[in-house]
C-alpha atoms as a PDB file:
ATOM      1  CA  UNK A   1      88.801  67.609  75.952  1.00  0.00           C
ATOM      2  CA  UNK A   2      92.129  66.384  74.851  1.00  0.00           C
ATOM      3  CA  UNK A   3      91.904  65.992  71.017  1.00  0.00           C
ATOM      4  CA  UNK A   4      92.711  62.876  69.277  1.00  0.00           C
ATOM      5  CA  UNK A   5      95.764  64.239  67.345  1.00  0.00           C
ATOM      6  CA  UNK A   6      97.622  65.466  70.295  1.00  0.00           C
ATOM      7  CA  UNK A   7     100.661  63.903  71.569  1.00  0.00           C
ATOM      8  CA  UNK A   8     100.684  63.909  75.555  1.00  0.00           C
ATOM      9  CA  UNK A   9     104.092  61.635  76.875  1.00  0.00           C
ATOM     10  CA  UNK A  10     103.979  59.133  79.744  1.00  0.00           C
ATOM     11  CA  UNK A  11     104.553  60.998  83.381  1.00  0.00           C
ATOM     12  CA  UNK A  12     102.468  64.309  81.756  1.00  0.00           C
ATOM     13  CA  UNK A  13      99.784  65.341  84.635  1.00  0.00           C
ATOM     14  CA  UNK A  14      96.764  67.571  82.556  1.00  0.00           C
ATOM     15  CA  UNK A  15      93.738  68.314  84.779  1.00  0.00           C
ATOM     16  CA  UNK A  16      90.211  66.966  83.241  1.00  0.00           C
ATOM     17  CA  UNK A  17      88.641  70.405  82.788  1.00  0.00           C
ATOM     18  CA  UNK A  18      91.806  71.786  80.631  1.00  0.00           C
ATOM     19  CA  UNK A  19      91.006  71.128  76.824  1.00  0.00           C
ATOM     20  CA  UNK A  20      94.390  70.585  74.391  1.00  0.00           C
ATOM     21  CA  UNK A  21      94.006  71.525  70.585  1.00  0.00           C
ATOM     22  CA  UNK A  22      94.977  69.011  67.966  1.00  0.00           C
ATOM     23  CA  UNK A  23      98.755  68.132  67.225  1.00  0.00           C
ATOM     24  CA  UNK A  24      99.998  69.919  70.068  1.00  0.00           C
ATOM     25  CA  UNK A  25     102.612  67.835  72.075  1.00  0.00           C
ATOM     26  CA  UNK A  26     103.085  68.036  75.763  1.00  0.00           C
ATOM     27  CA  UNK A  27     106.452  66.632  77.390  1.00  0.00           C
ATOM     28  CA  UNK A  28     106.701  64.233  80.122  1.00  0.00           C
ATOM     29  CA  UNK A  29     107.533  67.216  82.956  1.00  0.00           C
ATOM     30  CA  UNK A  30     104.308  68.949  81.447  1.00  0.00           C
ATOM     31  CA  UNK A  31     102.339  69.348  84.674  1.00  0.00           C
ATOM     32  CA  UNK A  32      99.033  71.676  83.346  1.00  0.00           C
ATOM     33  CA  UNK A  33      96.108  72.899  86.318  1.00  0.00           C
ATOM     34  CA  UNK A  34      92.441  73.490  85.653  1.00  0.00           C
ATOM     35  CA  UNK A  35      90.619  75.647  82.857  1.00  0.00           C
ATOM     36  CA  UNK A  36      93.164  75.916  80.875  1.00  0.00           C
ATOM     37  CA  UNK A  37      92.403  76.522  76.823  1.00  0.00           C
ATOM     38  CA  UNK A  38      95.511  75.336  74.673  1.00  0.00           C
ATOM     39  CA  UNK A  39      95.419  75.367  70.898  1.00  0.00           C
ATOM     40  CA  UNK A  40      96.886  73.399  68.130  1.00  0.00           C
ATOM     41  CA  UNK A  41     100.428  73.013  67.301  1.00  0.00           C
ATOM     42  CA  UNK A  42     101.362  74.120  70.568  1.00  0.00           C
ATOM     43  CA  UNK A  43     104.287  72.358  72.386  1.00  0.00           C
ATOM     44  CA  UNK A  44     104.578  72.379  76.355  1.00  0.00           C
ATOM     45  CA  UNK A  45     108.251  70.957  76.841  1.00  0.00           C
ATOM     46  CA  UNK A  46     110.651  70.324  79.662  1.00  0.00           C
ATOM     47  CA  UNK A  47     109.700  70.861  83.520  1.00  0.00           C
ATOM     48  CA  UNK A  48     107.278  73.311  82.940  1.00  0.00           C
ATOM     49  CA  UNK A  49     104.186  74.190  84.961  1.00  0.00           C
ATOM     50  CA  UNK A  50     100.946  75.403  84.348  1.00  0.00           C
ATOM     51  CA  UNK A  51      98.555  76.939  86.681  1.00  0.00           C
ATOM     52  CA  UNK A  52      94.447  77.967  85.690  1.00  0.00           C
ATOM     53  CA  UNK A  53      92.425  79.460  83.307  1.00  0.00           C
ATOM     54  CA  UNK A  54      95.861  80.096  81.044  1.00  0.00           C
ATOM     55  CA  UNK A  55      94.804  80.380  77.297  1.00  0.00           C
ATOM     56  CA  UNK A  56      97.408  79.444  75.289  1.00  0.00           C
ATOM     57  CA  UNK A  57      97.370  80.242  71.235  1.00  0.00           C
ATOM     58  CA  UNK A  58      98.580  78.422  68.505  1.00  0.00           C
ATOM     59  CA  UNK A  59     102.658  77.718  67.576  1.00  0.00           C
ATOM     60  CA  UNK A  60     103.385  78.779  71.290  1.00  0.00           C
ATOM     61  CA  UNK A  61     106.723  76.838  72.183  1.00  0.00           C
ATOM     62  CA  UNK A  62     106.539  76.756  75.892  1.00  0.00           C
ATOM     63  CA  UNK A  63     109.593  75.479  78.003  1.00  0.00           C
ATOM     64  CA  UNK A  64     111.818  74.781  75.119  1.00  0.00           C
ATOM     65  CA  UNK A  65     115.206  74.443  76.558  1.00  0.00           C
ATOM     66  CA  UNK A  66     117.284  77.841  77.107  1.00  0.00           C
ATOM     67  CA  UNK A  67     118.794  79.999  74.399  1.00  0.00           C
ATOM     68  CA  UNK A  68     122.365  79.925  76.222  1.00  0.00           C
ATOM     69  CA  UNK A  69     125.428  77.734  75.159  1.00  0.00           C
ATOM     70  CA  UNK A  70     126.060  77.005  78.971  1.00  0.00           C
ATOM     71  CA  UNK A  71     122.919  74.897  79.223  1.00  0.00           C
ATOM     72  CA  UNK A  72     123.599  71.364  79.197  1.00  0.00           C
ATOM     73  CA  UNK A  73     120.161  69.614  80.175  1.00  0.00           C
ATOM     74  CA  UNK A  74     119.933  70.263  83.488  1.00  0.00           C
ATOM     75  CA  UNK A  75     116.434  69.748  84.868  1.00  0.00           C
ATOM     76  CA  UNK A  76     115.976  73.599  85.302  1.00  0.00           C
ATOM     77  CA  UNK A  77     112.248  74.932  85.564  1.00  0.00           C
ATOM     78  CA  UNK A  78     109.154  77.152  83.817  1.00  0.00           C
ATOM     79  CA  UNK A  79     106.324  77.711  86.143  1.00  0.00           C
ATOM     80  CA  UNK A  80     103.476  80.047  84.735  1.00  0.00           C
ATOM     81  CA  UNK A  81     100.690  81.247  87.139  1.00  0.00           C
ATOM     82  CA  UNK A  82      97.306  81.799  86.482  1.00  0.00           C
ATOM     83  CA  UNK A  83      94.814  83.593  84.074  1.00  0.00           C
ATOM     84  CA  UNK A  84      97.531  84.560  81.532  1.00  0.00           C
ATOM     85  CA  UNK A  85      97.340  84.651  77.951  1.00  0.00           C
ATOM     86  CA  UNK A  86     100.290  83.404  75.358  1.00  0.00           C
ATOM     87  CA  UNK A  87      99.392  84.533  72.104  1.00  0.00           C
ATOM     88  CA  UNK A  88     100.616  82.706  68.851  1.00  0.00           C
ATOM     89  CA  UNK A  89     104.259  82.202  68.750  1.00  0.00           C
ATOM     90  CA  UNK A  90     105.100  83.542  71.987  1.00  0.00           C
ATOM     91  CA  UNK A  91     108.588  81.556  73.210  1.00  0.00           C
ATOM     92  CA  UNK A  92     109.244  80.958  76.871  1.00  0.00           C
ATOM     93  CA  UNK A  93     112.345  79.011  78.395  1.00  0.00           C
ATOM     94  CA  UNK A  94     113.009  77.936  81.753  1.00  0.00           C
ATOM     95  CA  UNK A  95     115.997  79.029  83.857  1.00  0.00           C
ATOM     96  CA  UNK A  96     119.474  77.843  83.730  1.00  0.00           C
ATOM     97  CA  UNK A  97     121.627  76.720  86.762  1.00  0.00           C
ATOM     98  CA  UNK A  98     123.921  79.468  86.238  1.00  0.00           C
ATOM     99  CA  UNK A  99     120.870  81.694  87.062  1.00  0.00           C
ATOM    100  CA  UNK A 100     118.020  81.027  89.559  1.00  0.00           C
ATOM    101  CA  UNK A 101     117.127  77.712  88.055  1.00  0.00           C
ATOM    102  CA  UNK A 102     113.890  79.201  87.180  1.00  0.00           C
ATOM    103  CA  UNK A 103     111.883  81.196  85.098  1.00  0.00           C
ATOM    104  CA  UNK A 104     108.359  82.557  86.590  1.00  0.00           C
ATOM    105  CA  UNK A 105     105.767  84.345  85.168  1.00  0.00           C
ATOM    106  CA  UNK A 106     103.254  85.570  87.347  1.00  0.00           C
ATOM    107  CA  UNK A 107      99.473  85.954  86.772  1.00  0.00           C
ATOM    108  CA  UNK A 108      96.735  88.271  84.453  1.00  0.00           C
ATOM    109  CA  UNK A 109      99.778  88.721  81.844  1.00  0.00           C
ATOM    110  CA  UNK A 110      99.323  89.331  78.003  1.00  0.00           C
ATOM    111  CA  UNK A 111     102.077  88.361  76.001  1.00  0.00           C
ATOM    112  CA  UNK A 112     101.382  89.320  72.307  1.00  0.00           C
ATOM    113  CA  UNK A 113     102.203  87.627  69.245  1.00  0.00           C
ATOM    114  CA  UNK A 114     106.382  86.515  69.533  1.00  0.00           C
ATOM    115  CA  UNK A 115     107.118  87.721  72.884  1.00  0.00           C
ATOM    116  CA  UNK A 116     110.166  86.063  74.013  1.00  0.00           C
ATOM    117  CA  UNK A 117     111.218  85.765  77.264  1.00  0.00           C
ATOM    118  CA  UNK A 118     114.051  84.179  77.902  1.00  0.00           C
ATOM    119  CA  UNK A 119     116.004  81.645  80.954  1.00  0.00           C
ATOM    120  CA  UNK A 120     115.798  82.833  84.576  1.00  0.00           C
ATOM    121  CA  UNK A 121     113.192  85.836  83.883  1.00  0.00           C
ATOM    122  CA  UNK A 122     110.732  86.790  86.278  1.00  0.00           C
ATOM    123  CA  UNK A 123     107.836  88.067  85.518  1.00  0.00           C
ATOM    124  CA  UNK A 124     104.930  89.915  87.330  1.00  0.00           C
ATOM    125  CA  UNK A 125     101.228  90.367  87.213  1.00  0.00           C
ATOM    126  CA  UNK A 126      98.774  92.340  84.882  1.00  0.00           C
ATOM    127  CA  UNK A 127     101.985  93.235  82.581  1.00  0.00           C
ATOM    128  CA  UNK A 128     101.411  93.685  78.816  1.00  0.00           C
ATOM    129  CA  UNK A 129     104.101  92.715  76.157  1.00  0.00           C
ATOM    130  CA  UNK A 130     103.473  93.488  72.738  1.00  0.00           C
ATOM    131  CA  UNK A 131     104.191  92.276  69.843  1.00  0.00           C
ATOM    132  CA  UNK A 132     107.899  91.390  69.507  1.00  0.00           C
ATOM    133  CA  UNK A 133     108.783  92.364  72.805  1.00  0.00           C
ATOM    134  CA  UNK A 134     112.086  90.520  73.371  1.00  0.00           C
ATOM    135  CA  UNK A 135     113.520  89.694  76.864  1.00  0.00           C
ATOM    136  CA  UNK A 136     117.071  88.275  77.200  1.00  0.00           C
ATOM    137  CA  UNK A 137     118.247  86.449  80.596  1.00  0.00           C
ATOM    138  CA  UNK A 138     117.922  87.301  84.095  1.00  0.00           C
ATOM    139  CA  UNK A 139     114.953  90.148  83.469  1.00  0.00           C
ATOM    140  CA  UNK A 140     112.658  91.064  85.966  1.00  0.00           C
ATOM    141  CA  UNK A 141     109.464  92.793  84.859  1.00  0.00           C
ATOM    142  CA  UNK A 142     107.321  94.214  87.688  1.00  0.00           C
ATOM    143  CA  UNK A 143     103.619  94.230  87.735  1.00  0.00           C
ATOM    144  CA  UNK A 144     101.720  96.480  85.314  1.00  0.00           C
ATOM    145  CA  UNK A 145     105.191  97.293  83.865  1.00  0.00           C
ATOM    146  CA  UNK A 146     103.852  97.634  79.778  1.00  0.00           C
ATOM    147  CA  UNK A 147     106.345  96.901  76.910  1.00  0.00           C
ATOM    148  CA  UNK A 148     105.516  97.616  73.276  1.00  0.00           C
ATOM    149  CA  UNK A 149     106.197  96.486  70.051  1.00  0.00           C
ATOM    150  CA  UNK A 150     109.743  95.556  69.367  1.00  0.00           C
ATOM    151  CA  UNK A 151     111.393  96.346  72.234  1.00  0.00           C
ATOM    152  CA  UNK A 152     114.481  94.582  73.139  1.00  0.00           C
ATOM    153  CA  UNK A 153     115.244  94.462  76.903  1.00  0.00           C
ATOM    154  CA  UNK A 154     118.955  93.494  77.890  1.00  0.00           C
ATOM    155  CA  UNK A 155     119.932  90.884  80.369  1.00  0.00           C
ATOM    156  CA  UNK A 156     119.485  91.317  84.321  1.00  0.00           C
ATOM    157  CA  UNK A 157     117.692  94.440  83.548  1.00  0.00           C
ATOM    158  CA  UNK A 158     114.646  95.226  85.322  1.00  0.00           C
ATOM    159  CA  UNK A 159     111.527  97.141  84.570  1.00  0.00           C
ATOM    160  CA  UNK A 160     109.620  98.649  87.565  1.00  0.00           C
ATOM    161  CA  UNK A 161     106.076  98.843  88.591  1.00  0.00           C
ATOM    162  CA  UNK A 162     103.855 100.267  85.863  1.00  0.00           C
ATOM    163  CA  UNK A 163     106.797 101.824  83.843  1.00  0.00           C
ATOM    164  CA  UNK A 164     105.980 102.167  80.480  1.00  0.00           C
ATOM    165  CA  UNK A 165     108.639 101.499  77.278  1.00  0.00           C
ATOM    166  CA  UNK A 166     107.697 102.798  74.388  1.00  0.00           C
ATOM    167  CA  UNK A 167     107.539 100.331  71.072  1.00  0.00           C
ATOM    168  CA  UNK A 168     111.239  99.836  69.264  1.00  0.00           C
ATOM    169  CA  UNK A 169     112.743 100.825  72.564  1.00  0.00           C
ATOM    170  CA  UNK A 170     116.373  99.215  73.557  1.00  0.00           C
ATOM    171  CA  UNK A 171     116.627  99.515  77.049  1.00  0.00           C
ATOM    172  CA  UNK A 172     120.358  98.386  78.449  1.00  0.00           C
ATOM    173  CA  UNK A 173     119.641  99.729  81.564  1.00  0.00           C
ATOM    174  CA  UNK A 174     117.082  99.692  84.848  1.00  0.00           C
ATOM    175  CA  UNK A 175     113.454 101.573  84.187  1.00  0.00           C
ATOM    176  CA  UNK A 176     112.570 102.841  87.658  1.00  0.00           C
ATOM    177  CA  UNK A 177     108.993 102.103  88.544  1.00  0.00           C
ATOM    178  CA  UNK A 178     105.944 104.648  87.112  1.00  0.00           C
ATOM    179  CA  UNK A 179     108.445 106.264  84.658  1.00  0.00           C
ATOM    180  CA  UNK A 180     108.202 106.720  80.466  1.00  0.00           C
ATOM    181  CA  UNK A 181     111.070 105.263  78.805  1.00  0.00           C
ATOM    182  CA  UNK A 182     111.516 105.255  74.839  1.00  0.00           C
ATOM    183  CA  UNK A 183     114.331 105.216  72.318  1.00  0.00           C
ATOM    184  CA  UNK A 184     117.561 103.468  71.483  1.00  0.00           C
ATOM    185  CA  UNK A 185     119.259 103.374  73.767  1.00  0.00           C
ATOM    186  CA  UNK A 186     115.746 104.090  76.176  1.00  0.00           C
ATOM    187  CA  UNK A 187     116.203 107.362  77.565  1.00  0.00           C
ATOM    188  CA  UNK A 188     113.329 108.320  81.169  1.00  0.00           C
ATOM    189  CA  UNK A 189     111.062 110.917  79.568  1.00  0.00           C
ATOM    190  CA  UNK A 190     108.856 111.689  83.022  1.00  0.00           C
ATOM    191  CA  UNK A 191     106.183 109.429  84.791  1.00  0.00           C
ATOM    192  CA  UNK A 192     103.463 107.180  83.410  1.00  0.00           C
ATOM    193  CA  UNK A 193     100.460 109.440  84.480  1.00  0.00           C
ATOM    194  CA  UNK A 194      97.645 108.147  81.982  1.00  0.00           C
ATOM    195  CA  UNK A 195      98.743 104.517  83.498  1.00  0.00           C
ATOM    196  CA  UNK A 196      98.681 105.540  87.035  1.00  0.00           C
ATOM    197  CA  UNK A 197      95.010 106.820  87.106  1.00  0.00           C
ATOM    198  CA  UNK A 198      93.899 103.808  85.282  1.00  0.00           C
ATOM    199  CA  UNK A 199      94.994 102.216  87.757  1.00  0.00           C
ATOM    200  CA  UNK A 200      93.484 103.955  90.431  1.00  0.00           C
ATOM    201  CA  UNK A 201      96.040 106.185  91.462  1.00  0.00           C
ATOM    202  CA  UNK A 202      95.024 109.573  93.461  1.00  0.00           C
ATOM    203  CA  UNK A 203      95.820 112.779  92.433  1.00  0.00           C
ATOM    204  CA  UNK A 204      97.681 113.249  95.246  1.00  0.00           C
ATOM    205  CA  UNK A 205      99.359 109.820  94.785  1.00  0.00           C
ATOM    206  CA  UNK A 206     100.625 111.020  91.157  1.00  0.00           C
ATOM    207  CA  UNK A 207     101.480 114.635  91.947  1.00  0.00           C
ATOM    208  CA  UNK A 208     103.619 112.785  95.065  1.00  0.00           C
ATOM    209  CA  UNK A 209     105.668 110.627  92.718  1.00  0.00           C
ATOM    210  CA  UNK A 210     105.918 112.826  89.992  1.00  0.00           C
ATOM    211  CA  UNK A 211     108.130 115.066  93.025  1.00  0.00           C
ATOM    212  CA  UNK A 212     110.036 112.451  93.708  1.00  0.00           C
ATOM    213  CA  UNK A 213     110.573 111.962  89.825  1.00  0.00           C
ATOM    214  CA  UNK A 214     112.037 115.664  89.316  1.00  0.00           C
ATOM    215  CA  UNK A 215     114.060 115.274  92.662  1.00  0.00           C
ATOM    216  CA  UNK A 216     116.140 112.342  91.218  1.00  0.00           C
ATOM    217  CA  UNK A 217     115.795 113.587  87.523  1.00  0.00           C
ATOM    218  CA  UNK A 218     116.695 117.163  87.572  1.00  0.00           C
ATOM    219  CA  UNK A 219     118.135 118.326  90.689  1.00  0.00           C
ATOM    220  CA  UNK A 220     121.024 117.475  89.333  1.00  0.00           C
ATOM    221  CA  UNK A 221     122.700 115.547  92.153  1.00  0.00           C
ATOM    222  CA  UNK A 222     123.893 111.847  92.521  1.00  0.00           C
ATOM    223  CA  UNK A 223     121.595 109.269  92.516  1.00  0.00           C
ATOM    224  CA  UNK A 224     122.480 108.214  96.551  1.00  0.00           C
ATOM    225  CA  UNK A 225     122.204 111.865  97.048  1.00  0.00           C
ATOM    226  CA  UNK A 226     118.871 112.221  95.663  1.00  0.00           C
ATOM    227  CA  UNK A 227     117.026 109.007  97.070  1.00  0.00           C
ATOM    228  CA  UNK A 228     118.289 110.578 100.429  1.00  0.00           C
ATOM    229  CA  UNK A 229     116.197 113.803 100.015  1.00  0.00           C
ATOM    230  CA  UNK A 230     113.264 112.110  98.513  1.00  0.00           C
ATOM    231  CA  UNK A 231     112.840 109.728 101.779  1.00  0.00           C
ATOM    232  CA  UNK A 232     113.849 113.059 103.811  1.00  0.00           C
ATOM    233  CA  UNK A 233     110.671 114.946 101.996  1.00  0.00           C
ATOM    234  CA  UNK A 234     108.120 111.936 101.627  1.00  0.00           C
ATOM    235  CA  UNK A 235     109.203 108.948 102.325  1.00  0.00           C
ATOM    236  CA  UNK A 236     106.479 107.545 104.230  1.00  0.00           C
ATOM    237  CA  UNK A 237     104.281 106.850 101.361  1.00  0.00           C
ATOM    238  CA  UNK A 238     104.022 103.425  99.930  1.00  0.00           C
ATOM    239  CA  UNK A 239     104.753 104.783  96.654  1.00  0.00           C
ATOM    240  CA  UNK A 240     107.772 106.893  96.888  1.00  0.00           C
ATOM    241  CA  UNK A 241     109.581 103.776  98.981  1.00  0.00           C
ATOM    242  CA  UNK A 242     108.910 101.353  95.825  1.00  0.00           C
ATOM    243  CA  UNK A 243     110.769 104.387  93.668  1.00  0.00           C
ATOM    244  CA  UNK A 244     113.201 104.683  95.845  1.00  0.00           C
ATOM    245  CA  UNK A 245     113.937 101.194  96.742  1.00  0.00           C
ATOM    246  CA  UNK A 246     113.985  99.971  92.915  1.00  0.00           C
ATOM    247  CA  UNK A 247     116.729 102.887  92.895  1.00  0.00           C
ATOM    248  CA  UNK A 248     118.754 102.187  95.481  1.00  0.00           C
ATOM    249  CA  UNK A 249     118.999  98.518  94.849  1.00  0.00           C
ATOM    250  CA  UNK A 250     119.664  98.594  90.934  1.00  0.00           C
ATOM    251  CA  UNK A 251     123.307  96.795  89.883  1.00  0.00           C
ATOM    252  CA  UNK A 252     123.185  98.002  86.501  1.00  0.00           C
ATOM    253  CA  UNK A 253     122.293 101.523  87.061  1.00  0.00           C
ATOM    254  CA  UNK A 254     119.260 103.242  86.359  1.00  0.00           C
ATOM    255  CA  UNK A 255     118.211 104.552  82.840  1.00  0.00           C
ATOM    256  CA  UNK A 256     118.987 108.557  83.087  1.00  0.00           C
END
C-alpha cells in the first residue's frame, strides 16, 4: 500500500508488495525492492537503492545529498541491501566522486535512532549502531562490528570484524577485527570474547585470537614485526589471517 498522502516523483520504481507511510516523499532515482515497510515523513532522495524486507522508521532522510563542500550534484549513489532496519532519524548519504562514488550498506544491519553515516561509507552485515553513532566519510565497518551510543568514528577509518566500541568512544584510528575499543581518543582494551561466542566462536577459536591479540599488543615489537610472528605461530587459521590482514593493510594505523 502506498498511502494517499505520499509524494512518489515521475521515474520512481517501488515494488507492489512494499507499503509507504503517509507524507513521505520518494525522489525520482528512488528505486525500492519487495517487502519493504517505510513510515511517514520519511524521504528517499537522490540515486538511492533499496533492496527487501528493509523497515524504515519515521523522519529517516535517506540519500540526501553529501555533507561535503566538494559535492556539486553529481549523480553519485546509495544502495542499501536487504533486511535492515533504519530507525527514526537515521541520515544516510551517498558517495561523492572524490570517493568511490558510492555508499553501501550491506544486509541484517540496525541503525538506531540518528545514526549517521556519511558519503562513500561501506558498510557490512549484522552490524549494530546505536544511538548517535556518527560516521564521517570514507568508513568501512565490517560485519558484526557493534558501535554504541555516541560514538564518533573519523574519516577512512575502519572498524573490523566483530570489534566492539564502547558508547562516547572517538576513534581516529583503525579497530582491528574482534578487539574492545573505548575512550576518547579509543584506546584497544583486549578482544571481544562475550561477542565471539555469541557468535559461535570455539573455545579454541577465541583462546587462538586472543594469542595473536597479546603477540601484537604486548610483545612490545613493531607492528610488521609482530604480524610476522603471529602468521609464523598460527597463521593458517581463518581467523588469525583476517587479524592480521586488517593489520597489515591499515593506512591510518591501527588504534594501540
Amino acid at each position: 500500500m502506498i498511502d494517499k498522502t505520499a509524494i512518489i516523483y515521475p521515474g520512481a520504481s517501488i515494488d507492489v508488495s512494499t507499503d509507504i507511510g503517509p507524507y513521505t516523499v520518494v525522489k525520482s532515482g528512488g528505486r525500492i525492492g519487495k517487502n519493504n515497510k517505510i513510515a511517514s515523513h520519511v524521504v528517499i532522495d537522490g540515486n538511492t537503492e533499496i533492496g527487501d524486507n528493509n523497515t524504515i522508521f519515521q523522519f529517516a532522510s535517506i540519500g540526501s545529498a553529501p555533507q561535503d563542500l566538494k559535492y556539486k550534484g553529481e549523480n553519485t549513489k546509495l544502495v542499501i541491501g536487504n533486511n535492515n532496519i533504519i530507525r527514526e532519524y537515521v541520515t544516510m548519504n551517498p558517495g561523492t566522486v572524490t570517493g568511490n562514488g558510492i555508499t553501501v550498506v550491506g544486509n541484517h544491519n540496525l541503525f538506531m535512532m540518528h545514526v549517521h553515516i556519511a558519503h562513500d561509507c561501506m558498510i557490512g552485515n549484522h552490524a549494530v549502531l546505536a544511538n548517535n553513532a556518527t560516521l564521517a566519510g570514507h568508513i568501512e565497518i565490517q560485519d558484526y562490528a557493534i558501535l554504541g551510543g555516541l560514538c564518533a568514528i573519523h574519516q577512512f577509518v575502519r572498524i573490523g570484524e566483530s570489534a566492539l566500541i564502547a558508547g562516547g568512544s572517538m576513534v581516529v584510528q583503525d579497530i582491528p577485527p574482534y578487539t574492545i575499543a573505548s575512550g576518547d581518543r579509543a584506546r584497544i582494551y583486549g578482544i571481544n570474547r562475550i561477542g565471539l561466542k555469541r557468535r559461535g566462536f570455539t573455545k579454541e577459536e577465541i583462546e587462538t585470537i586472543k594469542n595473536a591479540f597479546k603477540i601484537l599488543y604486548r610483545s612490545k615489537v613493531t607492528v610488521k614485526i609482530a604480524a610476522e610472528k603471529i602468521v609464523q605461530e598460527m597463521g593458517g587459521q581463518d581467523k588469525v589471517k583476517k587479524f592480521v590482514d586488517f593489520v597489515l593493510n591499515s593506512k591510518r594505523g591501527i588504534t594501540r
